[in-house]
N, C-alpha and C. Protein backbone atom coordinates (compact mmCIF):
# COMPACT_ATOMS: atom_id res chain seq x y z
N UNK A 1 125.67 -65.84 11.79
CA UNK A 1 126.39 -64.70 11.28
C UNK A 1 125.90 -64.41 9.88
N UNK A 2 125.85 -63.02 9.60
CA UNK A 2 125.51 -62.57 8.35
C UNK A 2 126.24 -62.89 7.45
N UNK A 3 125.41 -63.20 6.08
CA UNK A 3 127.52 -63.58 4.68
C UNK A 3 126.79 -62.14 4.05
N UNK A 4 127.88 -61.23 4.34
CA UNK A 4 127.37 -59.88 3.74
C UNK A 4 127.43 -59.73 2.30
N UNK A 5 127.83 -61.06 1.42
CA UNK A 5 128.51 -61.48 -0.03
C UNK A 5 126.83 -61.72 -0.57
N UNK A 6 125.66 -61.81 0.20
CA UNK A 6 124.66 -62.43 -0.46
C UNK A 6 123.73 -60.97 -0.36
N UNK A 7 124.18 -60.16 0.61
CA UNK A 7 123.29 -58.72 0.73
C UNK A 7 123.53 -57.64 0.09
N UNK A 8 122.82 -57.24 -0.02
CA UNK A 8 122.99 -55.48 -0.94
C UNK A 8 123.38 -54.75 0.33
N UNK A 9 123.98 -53.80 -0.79
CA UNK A 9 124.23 -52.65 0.36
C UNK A 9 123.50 -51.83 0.69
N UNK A 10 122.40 -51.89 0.44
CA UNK A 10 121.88 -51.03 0.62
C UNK A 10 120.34 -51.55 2.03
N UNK A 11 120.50 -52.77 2.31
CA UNK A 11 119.55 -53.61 3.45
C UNK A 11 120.67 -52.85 4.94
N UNK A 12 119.75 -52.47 5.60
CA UNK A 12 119.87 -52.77 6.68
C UNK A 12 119.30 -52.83 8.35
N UNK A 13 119.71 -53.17 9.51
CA UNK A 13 118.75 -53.82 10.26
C UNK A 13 118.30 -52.86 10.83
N UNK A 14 116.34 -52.91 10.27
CA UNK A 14 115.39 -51.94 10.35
C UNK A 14 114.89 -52.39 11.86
N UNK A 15 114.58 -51.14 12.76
CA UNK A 15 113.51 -51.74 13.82
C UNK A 15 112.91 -50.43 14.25
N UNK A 16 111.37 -50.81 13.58
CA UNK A 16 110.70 -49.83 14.33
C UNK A 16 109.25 -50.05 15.39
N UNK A 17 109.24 -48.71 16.37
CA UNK A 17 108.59 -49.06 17.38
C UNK A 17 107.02 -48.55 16.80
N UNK A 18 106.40 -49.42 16.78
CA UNK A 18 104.41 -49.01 16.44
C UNK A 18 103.91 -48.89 17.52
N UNK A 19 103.35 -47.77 17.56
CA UNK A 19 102.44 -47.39 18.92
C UNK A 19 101.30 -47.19 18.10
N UNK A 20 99.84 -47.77 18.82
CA UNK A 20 98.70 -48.24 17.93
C UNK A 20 97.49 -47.95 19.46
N UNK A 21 96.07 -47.67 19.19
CA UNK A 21 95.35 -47.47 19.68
C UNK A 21 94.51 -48.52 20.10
N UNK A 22 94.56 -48.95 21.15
CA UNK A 22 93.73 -50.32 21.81
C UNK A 22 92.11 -50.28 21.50
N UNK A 23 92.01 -51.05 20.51
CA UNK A 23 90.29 -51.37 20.05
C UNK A 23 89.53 -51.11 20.96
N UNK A 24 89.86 -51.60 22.05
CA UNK A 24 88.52 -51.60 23.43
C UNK A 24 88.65 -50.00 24.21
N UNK A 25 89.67 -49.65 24.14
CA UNK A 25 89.79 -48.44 25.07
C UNK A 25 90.75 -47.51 23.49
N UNK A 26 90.61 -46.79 22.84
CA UNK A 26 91.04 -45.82 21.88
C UNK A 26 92.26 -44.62 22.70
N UNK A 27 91.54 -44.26 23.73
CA UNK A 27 92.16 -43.20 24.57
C UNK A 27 93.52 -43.97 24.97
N UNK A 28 93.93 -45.23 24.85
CA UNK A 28 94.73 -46.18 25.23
C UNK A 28 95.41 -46.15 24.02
N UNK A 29 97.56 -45.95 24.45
CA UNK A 29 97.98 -46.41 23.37
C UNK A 29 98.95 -47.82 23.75
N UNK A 30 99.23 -48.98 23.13
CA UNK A 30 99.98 -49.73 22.98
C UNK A 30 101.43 -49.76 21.77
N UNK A 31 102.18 -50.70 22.56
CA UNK A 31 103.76 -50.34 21.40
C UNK A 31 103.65 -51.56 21.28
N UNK A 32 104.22 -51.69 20.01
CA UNK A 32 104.61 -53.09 19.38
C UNK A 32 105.97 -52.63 18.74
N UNK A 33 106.82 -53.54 18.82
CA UNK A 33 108.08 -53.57 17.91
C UNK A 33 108.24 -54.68 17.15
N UNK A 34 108.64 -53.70 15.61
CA UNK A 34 109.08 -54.92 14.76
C UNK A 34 110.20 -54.75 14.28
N UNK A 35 111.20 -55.96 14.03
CA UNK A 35 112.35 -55.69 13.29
C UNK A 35 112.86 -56.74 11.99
N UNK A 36 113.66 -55.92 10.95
CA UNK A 36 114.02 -56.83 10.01
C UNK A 36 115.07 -56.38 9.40
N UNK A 37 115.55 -56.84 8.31
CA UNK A 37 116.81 -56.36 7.48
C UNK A 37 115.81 -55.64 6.43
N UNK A 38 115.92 -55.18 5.91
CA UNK A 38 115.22 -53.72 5.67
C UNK A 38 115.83 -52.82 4.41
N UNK A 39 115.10 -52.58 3.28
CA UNK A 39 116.38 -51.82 2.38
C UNK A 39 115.96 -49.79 2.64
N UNK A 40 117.00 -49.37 2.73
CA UNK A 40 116.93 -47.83 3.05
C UNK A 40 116.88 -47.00 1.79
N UNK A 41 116.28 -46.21 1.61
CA UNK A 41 115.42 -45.45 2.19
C UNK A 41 113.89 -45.89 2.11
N UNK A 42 113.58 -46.51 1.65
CA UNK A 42 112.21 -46.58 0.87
C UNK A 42 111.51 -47.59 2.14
N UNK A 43 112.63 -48.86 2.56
CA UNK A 43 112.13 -49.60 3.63
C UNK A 43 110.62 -50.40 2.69
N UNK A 44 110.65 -51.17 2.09
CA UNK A 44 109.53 -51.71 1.51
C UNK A 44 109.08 -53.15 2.76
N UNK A 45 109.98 -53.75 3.06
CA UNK A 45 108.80 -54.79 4.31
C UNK A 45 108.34 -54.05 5.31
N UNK A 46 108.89 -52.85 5.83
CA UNK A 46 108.27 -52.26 6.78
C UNK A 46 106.60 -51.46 6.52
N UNK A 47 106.88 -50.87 5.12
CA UNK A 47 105.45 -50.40 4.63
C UNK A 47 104.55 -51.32 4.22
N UNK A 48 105.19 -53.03 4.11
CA UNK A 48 103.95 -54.17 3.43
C UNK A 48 103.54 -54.37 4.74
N UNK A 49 104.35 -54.68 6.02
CA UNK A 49 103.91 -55.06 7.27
C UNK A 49 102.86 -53.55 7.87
N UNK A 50 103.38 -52.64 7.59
CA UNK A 50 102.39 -51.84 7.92
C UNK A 50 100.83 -51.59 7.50
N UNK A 51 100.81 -52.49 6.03
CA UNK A 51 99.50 -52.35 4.54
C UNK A 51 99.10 -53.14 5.69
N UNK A 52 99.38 -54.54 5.89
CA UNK A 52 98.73 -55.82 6.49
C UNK A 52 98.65 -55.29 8.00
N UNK A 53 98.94 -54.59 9.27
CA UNK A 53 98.34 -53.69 9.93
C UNK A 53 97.30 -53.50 9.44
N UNK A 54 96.85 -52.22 9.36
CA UNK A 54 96.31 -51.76 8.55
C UNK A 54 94.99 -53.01 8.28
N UNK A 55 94.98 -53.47 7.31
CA UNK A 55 94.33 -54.18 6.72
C UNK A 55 93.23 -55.18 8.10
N UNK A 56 94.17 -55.36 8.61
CA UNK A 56 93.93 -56.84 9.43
C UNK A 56 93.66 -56.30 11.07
N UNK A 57 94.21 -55.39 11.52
CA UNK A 57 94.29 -55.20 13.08
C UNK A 57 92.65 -54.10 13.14
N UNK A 58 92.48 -54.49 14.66
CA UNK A 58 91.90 -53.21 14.99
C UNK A 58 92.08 -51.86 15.54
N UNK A 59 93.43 -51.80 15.95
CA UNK A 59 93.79 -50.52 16.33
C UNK A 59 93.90 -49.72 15.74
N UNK A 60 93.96 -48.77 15.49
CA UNK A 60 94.40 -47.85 14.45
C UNK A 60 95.76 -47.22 15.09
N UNK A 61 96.23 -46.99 13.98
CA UNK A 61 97.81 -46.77 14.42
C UNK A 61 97.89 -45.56 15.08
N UNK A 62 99.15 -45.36 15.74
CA UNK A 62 98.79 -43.61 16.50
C UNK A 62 100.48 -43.10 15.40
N UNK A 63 101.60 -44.20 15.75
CA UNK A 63 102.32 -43.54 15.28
C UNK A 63 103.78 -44.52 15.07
N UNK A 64 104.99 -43.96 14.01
CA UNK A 64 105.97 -45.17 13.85
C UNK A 64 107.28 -44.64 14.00
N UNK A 65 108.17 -45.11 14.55
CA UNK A 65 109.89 -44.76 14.79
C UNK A 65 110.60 -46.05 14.10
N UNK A 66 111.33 -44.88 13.32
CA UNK A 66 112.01 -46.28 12.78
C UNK A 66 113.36 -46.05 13.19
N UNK A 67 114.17 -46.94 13.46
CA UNK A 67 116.04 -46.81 13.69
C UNK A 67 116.58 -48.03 12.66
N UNK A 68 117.71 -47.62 12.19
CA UNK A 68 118.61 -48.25 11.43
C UNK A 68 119.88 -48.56 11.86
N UNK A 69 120.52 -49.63 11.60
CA UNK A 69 122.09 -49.96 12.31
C UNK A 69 122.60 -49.81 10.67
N UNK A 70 123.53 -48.90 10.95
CA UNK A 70 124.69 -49.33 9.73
C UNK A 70 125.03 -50.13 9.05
N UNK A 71 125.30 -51.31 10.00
CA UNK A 71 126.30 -52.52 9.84
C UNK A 71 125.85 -53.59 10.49
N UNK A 72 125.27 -54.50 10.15
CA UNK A 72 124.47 -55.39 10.26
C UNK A 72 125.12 -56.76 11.34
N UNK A 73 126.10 -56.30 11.14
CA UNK A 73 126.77 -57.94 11.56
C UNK A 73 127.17 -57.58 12.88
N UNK A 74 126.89 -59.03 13.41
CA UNK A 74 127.36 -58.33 15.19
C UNK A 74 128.64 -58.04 15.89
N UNK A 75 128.65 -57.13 17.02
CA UNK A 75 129.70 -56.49 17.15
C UNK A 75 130.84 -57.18 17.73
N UNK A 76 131.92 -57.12 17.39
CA UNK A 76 132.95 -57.73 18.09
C UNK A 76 133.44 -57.93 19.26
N UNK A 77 133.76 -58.74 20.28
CA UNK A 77 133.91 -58.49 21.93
C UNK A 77 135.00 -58.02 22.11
N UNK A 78 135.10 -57.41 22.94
CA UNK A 78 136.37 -57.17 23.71
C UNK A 78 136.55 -57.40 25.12
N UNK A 79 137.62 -58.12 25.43
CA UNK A 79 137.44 -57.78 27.09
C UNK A 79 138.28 -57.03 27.70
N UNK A 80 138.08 -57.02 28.91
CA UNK A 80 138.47 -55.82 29.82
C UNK A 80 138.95 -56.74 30.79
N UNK A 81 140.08 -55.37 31.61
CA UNK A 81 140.93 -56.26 32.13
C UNK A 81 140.48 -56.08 33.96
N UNK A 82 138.94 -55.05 33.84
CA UNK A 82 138.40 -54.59 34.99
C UNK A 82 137.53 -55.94 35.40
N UNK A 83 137.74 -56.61 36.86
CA UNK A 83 136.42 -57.20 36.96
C UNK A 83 135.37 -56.65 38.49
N UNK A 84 134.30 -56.62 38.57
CA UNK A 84 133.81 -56.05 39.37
C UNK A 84 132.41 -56.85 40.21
N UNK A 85 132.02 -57.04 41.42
CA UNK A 85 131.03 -57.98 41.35
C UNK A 85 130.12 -57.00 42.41
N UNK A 86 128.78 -57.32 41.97
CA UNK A 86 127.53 -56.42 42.21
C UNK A 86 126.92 -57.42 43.43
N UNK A 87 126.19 -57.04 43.89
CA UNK A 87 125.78 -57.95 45.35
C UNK A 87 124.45 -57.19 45.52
């Protein structure tokens, strides 16, 4: 569990999808996903992980989606009083 007492408010859980061009075949795209806690707007590990891309891979990137969760900490259960069984 997150101690939200040690985080800024302003981190939160970044995940974006990289779709990147396969070295051997270009006309080819591949997805990679990465995710992290993440500070908004600026997102600075997502743009160092992208430098080191970049730097290090052979694909060249085609393109990036990023999504953000609000609220970092996981969601609370509830149960239900429905049960149902699939076959």
């Amino acid at each position: 569990m997150l101690d939200e007492s040690v985080m800024p408010e302003d981190y939160r859980l970044t995940t974006a999808e990289i779709l990147y061009h396969l070295p051997e075949d270009p006309d080819m795209l591949q997805s990679y996903v990465w995710q992290s806690l993440d500070r908004v707007p600026d997102f600075p590990k997502l743009n160092e992980f992208l430098a080191l891309w970049e730097d290090s891979r052979d694909g060249e990137l085609h393109s990036v989606r990023i999504a953000i969760v609000g609220d970092p900490r996981p969601p609370e259960w509830q149960y239900s009083d429905a049960f149902s069984t699939l076959h």
